[in-house]
N, C-alpha and C. Protein backbone atom coordinates (compact mmCIF):
# COMPACT_ATOMS: atom_id res chain seq x y z
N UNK A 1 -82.61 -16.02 23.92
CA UNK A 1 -81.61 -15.58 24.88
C UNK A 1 -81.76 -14.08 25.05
N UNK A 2 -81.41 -13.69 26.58
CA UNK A 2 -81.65 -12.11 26.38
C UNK A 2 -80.55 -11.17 27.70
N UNK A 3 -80.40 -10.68 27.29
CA UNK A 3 -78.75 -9.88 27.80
C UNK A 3 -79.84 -9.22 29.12
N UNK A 4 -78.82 -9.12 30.13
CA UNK A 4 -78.48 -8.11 31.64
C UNK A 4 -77.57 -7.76 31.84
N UNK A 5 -76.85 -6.61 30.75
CA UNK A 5 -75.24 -6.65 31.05
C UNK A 5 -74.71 -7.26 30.37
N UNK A 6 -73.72 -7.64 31.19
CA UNK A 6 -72.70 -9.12 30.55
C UNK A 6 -73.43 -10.52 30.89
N UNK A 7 -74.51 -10.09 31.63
CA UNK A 7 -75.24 -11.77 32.34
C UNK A 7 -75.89 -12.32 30.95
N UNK A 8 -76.10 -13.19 30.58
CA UNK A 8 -76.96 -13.70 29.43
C UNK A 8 -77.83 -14.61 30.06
N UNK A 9 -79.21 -14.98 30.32
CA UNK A 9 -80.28 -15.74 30.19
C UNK A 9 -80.61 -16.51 29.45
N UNK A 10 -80.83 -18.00 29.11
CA UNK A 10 -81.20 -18.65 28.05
C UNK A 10 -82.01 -19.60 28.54
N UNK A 11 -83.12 -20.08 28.26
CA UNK A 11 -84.40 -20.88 28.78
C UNK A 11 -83.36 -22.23 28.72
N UNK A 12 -83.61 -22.99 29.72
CA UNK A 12 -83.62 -24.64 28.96
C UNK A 12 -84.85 -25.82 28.83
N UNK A 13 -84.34 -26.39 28.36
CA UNK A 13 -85.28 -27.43 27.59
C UNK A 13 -84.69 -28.90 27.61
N UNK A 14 -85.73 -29.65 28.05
CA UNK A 14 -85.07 -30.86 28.19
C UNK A 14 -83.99 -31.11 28.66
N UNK A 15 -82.74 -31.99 28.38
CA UNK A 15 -81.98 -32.52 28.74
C UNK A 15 -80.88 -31.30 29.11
N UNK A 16 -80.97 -29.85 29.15
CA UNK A 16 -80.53 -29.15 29.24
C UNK A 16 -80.63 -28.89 30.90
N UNK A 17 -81.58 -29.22 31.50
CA UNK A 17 -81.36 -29.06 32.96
C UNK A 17 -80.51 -29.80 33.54
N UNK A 18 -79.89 -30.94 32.89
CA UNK A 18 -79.03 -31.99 33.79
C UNK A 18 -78.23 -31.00 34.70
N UNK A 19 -77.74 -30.17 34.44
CA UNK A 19 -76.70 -29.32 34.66
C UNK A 19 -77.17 -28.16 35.95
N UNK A 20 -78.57 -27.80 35.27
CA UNK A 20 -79.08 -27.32 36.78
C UNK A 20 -79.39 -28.38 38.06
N UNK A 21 -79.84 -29.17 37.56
CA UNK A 21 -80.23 -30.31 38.35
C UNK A 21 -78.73 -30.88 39.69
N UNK A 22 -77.29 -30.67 38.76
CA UNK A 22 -76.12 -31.27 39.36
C UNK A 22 -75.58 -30.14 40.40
N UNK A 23 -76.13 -28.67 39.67
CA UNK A 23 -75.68 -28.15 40.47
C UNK A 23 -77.00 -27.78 42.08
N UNK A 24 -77.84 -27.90 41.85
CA UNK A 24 -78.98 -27.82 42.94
C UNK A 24 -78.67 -28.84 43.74
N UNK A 25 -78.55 -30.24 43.46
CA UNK A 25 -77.79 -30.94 44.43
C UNK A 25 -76.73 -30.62 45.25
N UNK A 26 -75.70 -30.34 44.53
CA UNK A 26 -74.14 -30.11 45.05
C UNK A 26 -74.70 -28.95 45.64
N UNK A 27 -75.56 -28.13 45.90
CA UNK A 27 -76.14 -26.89 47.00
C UNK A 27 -76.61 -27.58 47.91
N UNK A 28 -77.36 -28.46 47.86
CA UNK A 28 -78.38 -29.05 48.88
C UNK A 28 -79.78 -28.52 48.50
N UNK A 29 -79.85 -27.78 47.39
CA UNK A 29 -80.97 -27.52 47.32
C UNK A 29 -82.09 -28.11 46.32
N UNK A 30 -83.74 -28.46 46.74
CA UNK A 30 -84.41 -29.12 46.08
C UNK A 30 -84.25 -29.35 44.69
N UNK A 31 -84.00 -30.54 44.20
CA UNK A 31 -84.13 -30.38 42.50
C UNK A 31 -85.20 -31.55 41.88
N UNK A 32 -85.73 -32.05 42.61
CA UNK A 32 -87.17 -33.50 42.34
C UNK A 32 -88.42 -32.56 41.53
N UNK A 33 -88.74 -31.39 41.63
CA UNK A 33 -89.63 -31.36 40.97
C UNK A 33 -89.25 -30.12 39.49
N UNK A 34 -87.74 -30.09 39.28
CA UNK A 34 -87.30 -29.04 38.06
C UNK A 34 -88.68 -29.06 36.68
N UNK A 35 -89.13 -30.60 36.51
CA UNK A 35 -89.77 -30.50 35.36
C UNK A 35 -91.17 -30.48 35.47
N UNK A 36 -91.82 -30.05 36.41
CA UNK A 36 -93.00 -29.63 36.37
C UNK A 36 -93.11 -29.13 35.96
N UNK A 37 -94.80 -28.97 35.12
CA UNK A 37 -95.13 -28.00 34.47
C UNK A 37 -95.42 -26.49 35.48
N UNK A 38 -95.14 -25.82 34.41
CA UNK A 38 -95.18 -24.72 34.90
C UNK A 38 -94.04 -23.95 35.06
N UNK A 39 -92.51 -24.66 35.35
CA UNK A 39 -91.60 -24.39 35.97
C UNK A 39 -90.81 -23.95 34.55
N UNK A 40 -90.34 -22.82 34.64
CA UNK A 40 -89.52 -22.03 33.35
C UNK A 40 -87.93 -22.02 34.21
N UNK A 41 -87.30 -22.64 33.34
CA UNK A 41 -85.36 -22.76 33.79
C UNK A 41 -84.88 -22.02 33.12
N UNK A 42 -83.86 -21.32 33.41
CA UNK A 42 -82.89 -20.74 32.65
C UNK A 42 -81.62 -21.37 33.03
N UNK A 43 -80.80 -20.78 32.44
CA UNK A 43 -79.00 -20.96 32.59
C UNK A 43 -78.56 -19.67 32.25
N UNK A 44 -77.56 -18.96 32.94
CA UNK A 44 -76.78 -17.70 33.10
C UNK A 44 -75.38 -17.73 32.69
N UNK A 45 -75.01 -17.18 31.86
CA UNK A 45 -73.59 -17.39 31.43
C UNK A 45 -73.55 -16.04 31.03
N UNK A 46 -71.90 -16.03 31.47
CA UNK A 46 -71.41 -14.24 31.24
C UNK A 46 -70.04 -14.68 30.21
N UNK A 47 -69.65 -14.07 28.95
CA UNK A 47 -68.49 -14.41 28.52
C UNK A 47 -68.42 -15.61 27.85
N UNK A 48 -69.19 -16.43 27.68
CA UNK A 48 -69.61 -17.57 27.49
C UNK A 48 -69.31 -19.15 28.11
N UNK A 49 -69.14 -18.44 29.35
CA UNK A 49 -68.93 -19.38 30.46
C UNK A 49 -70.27 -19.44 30.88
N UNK A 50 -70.82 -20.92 32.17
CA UNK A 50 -72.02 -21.13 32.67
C UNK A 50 -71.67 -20.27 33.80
N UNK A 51 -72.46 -19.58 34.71
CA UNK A 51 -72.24 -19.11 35.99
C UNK A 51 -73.36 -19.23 36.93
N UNK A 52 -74.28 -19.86 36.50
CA UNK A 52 -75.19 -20.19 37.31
C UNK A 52 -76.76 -20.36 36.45
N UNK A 53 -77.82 -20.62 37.71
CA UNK A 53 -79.16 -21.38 37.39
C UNK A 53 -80.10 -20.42 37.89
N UNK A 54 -81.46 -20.17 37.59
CA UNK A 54 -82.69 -19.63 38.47
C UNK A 54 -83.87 -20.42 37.45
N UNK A 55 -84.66 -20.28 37.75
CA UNK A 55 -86.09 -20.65 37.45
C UNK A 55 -87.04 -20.10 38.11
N UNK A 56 -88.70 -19.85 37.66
CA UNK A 56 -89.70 -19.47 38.13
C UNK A 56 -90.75 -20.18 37.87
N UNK A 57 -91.44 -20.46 39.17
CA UNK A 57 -92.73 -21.09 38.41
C UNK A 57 -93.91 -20.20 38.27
N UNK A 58 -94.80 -20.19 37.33
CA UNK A 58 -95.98 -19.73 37.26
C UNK A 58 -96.89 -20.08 38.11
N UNK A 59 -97.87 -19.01 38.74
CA UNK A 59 -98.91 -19.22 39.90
C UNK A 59 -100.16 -18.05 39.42
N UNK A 60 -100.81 -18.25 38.08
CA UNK A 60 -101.52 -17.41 37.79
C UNK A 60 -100.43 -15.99 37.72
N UNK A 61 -101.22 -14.95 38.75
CA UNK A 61 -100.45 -13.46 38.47
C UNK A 61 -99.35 -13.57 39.98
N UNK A 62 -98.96 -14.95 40.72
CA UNK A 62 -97.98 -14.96 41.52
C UNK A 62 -96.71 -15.40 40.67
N UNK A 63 -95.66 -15.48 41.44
CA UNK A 63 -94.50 -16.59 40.87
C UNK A 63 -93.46 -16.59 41.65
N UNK A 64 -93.23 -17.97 41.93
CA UNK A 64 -92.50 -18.80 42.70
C UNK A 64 -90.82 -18.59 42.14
N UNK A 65 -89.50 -18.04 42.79
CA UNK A 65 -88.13 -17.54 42.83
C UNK A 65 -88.02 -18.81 43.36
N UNK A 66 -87.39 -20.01 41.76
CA UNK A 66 -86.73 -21.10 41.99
C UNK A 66 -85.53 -21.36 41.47
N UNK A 67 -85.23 -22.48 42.62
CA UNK A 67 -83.74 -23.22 41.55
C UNK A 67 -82.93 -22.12 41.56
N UNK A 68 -81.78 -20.97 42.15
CA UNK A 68 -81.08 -20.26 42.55
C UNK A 68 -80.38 -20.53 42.14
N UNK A 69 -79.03 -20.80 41.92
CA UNK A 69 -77.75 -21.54 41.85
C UNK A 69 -76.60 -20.63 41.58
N UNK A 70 -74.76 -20.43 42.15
CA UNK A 70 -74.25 -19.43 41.27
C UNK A 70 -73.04 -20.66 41.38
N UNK A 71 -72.03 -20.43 40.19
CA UNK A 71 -71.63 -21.64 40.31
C UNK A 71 -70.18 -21.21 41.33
N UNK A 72 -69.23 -21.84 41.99
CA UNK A 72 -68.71 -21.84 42.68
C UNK A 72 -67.56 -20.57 42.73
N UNK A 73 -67.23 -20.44 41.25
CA UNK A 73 -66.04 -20.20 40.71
C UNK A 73 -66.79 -18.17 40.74
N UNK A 74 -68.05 -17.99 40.39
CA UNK A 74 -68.50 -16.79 40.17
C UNK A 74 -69.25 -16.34 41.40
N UNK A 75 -69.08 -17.06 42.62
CA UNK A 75 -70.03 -16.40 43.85
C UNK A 75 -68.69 -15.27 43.95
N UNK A 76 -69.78 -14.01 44.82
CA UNK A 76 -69.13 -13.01 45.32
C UNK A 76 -68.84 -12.04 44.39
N UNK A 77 -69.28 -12.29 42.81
CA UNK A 77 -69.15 -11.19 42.16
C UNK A 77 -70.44 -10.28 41.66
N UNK A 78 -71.67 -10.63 42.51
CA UNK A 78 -72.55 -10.10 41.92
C UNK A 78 -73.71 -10.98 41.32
N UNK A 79 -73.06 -12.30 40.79
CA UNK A 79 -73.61 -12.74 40.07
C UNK A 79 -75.53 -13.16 40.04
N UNK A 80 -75.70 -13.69 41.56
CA UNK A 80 -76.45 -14.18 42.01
C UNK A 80 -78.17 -12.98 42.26
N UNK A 81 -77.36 -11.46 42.79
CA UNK A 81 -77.80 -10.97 42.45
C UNK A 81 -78.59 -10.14 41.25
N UNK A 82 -77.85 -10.29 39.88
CA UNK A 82 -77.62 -10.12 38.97
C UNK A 82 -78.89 -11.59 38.19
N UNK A 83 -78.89 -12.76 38.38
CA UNK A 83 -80.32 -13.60 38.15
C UNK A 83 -81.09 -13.35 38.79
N UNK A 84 -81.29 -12.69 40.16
CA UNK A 84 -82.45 -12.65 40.71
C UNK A 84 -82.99 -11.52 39.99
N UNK A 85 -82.46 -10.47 39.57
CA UNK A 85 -82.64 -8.91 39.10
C UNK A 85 -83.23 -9.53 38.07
N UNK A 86 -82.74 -10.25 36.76
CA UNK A 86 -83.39 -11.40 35.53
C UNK A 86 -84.65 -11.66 35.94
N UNK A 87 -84.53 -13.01 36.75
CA UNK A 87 -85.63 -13.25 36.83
C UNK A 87 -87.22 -12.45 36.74
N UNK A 88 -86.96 -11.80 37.97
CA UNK A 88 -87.38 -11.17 38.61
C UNK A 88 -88.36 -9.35 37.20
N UNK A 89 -87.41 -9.48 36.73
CA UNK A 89 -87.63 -8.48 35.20
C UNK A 89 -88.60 -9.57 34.44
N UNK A 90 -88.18 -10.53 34.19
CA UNK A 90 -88.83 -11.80 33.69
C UNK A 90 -90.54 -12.10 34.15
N UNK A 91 -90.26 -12.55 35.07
CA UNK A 91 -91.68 -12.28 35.99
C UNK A 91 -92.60 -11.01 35.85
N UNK A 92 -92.14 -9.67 35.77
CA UNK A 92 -93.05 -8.65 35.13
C UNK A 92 -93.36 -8.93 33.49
N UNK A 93 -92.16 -9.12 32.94
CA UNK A 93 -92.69 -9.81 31.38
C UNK A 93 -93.80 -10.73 31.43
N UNK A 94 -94.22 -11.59 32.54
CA UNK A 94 -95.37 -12.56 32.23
C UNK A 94 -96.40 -12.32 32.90
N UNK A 95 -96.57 -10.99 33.37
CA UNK A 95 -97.62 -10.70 34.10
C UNK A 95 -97.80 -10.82 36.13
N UNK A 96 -96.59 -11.24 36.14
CA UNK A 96 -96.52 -11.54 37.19
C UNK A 96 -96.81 -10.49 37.96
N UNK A 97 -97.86 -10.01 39.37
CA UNK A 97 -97.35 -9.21 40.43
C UNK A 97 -96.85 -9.32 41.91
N UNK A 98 -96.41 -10.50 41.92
CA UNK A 98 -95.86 -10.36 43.46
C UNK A 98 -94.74 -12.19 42.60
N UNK A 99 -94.16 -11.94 43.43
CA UNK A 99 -92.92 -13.09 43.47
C UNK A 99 -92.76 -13.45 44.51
N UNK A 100 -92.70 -14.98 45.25
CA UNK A 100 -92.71 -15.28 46.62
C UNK A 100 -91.68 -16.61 46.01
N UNK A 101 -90.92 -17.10 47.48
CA UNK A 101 -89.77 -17.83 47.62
C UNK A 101 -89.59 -18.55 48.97
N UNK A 102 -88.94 -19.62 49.01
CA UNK A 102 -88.79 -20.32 50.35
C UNK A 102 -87.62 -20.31 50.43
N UNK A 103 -87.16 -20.26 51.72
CA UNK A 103 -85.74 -20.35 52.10
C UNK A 103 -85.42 -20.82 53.22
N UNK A 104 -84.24 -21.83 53.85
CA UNK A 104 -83.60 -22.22 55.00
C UNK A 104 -82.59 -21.46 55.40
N UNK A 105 -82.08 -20.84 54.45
CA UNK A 105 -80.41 -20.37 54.54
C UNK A 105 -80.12 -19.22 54.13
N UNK A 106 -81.29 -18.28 54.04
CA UNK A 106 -80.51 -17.09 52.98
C UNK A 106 -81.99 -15.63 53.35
N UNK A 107 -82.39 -16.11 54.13
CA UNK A 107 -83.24 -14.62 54.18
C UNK A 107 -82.36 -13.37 53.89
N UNK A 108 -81.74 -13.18 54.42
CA UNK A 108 -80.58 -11.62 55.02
C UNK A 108 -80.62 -11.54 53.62
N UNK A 109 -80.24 -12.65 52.75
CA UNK A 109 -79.85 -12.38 51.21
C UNK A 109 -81.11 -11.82 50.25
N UNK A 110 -82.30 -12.54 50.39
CA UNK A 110 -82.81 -11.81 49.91
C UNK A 110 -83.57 -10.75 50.02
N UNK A 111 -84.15 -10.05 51.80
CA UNK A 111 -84.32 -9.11 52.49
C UNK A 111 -83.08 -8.09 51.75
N UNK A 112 -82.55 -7.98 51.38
CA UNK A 112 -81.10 -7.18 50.50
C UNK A 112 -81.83 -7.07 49.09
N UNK A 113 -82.33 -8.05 48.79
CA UNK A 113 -82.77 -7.23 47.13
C UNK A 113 -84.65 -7.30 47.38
N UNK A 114 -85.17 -6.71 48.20
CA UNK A 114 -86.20 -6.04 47.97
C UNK A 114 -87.41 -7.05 48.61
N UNK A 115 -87.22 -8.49 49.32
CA UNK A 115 -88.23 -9.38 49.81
C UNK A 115 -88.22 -9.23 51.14
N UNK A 116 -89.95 -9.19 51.94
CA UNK A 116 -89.87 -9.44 53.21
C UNK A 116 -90.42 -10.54 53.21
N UNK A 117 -90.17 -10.91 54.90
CA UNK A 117 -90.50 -12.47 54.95
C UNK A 117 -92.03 -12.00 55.73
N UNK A 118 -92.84 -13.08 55.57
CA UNK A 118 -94.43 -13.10 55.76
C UNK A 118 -94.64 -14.44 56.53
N UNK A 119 -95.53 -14.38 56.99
CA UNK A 119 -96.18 -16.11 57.75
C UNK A 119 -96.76 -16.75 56.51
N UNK A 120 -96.62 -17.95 56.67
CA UNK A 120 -96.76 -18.30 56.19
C UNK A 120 -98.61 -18.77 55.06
N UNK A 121 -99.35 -18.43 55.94
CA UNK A 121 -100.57 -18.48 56.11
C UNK A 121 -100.70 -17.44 54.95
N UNK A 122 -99.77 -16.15 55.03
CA UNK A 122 -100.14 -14.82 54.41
C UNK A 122 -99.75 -15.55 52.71
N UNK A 123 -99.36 -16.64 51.98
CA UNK A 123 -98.65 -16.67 51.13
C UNK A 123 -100.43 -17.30 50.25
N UNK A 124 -100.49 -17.36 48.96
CA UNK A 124 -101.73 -17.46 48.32
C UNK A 124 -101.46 -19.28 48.57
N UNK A 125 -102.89 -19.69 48.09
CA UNK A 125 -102.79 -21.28 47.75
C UNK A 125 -101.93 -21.85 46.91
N UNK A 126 -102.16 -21.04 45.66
CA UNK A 126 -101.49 -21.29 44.70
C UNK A 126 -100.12 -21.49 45.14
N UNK A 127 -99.17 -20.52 45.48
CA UNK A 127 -97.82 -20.76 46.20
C UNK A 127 -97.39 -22.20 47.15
N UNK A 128 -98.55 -21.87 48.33
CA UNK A 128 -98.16 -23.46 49.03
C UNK A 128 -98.92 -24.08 48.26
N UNK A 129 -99.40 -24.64 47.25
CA UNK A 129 -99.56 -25.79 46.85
C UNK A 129 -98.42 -25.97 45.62
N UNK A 130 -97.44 -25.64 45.26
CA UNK A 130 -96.77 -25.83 44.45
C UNK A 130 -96.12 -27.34 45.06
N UNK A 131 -95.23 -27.99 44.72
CA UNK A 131 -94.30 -29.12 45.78
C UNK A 131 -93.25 -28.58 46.35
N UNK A 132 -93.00 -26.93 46.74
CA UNK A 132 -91.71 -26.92 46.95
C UNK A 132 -92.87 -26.36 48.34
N UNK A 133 -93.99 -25.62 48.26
CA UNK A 133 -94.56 -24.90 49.50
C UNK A 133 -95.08 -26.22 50.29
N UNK A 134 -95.97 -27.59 49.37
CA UNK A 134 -96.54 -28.85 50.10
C UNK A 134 -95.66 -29.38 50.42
N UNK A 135 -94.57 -29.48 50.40
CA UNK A 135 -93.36 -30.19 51.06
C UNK A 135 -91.34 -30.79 50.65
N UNK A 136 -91.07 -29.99 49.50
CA UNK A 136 -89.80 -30.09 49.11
C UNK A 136 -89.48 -29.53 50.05
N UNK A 137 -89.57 -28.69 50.24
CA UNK A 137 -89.36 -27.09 51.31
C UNK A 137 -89.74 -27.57 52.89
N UNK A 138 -89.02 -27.36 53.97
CA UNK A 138 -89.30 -27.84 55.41
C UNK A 138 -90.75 -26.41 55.84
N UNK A 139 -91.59 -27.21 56.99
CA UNK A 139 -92.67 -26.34 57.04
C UNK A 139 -91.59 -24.96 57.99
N UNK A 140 -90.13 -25.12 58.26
CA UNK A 140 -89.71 -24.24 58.83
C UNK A 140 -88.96 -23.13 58.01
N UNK A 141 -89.36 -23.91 56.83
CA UNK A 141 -88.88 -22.58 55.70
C UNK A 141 -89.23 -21.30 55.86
N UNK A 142 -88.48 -20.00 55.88
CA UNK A 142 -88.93 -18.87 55.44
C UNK A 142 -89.66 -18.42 54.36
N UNK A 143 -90.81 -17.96 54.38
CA UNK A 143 -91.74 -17.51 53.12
C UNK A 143 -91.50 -16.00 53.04
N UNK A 144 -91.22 -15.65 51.58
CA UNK A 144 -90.45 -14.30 51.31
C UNK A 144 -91.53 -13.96 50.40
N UNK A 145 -91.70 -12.88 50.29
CA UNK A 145 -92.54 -12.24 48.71
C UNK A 145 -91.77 -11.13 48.70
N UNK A 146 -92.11 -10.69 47.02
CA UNK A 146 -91.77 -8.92 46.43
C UNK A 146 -92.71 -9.02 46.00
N UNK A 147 -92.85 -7.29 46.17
CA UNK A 147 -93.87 -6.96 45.16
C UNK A 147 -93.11 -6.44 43.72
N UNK A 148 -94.12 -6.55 42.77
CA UNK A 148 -93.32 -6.29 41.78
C UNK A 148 -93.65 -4.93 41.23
N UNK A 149 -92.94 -3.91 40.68
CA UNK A 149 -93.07 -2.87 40.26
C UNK A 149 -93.55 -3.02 38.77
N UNK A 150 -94.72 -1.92 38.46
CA UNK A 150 -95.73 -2.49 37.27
C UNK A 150 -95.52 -0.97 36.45
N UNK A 151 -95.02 -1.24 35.35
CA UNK A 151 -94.99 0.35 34.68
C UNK A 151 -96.15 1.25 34.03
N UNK A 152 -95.70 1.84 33.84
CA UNK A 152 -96.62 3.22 33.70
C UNK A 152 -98.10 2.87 33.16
C-alpha cells in the first residue's frame, strides 16, 4: 500500500476486484477484460473508506490509464484526479514513458490533467492491440496520451 496524501493505493488480487468490477459496470464502463494479464488494479481509499478504482496495463515502456472509477459519494472532491496523479506516478515507477487512454465521455477531463488527444493511427500497436484499443472501446473512442516526466 502506498500513501498520496490522504489517498491510499492498494494493488488487488483476485477476488478483490469484484468491487472494481461492480463499480465499472454501474459507470458503464468496460470491465470483461479486468484480469488480463498485464493489467495491475488498485483500490483508493482515503480514511479508510473505498473511494474509488484505476488500473494500468503494461505495454512494454507504454501504459494503458484503466478502469477509472470514483465512487459516487466522493466525486467532486478531487478524488479522481488525485488516482490519476497515483497512477500515473506509478507508471514512471515501472518504467513507463508515455501513458495513453480511451475515452467516450471525458476528454475535457483529462485534457485538464496533462493528455492530448491524437488519431488514432498515432497510438503504438501495442496500445490498440490491447482489448480495450481491438474493441471493448468503440472505434469512435478518443485516443489520449501523456507524456511522462522522467527524472534527473
Amino acid at each position: 500500500m502506498t500513501d498520496d496524501g490522504d489517498l491510499r493505493g492498494m494493488r488487488l488480487e483476485g477476488d478483490e476486484s469484484d468491487a472494481l468490477r461492480a463499480a465499472l459496470t454501474a459507470a458503464g464502463l468496460p470491465a470483461d477484460d479486468i484480469a488480463e494479464p498485464g493489467v495491475l488494479l488498485f483500490g483508493f481509499a482515503r480514511d479508510r473508506t473505498a473511494v474509488g478504482y484505476g488500473g494500468l496495463e503494461l505495454c512494454g515502456r507504454d501504459g494503458l490509464l484503466r478502469s477509472v472509477v470514483v465512487a459516487a459519494e466522493a466525486r467532486g472532491e478531487g478524488v479522481g484526479r488525485g488516482i490519476v496523479d497515483w497512477l500515473l506516478d506509478h507508471a514512471v515507477r515501472l518504467g513507463c514513458e508515455r501513458v495513453w487512454l480511451f475515452t467516450t465521455s471525458a476528454r475535457g477531463y483529462f485534457e485538464a490533467q496533462g493528455f492530448a488527444a491524437v488519431e488514432r493511427r498515432e497510438a503504438p500497436a501495442s496500445i490498440l492491440s490491447t482489448r480495450q484499443g481491438a474493441g471493448l472501446c468503440p472505434a469512435t473512442a478518443t485516443v489520449m496520451v501523456r507524456i511522462l516526466a522522467r527524472g534527473p
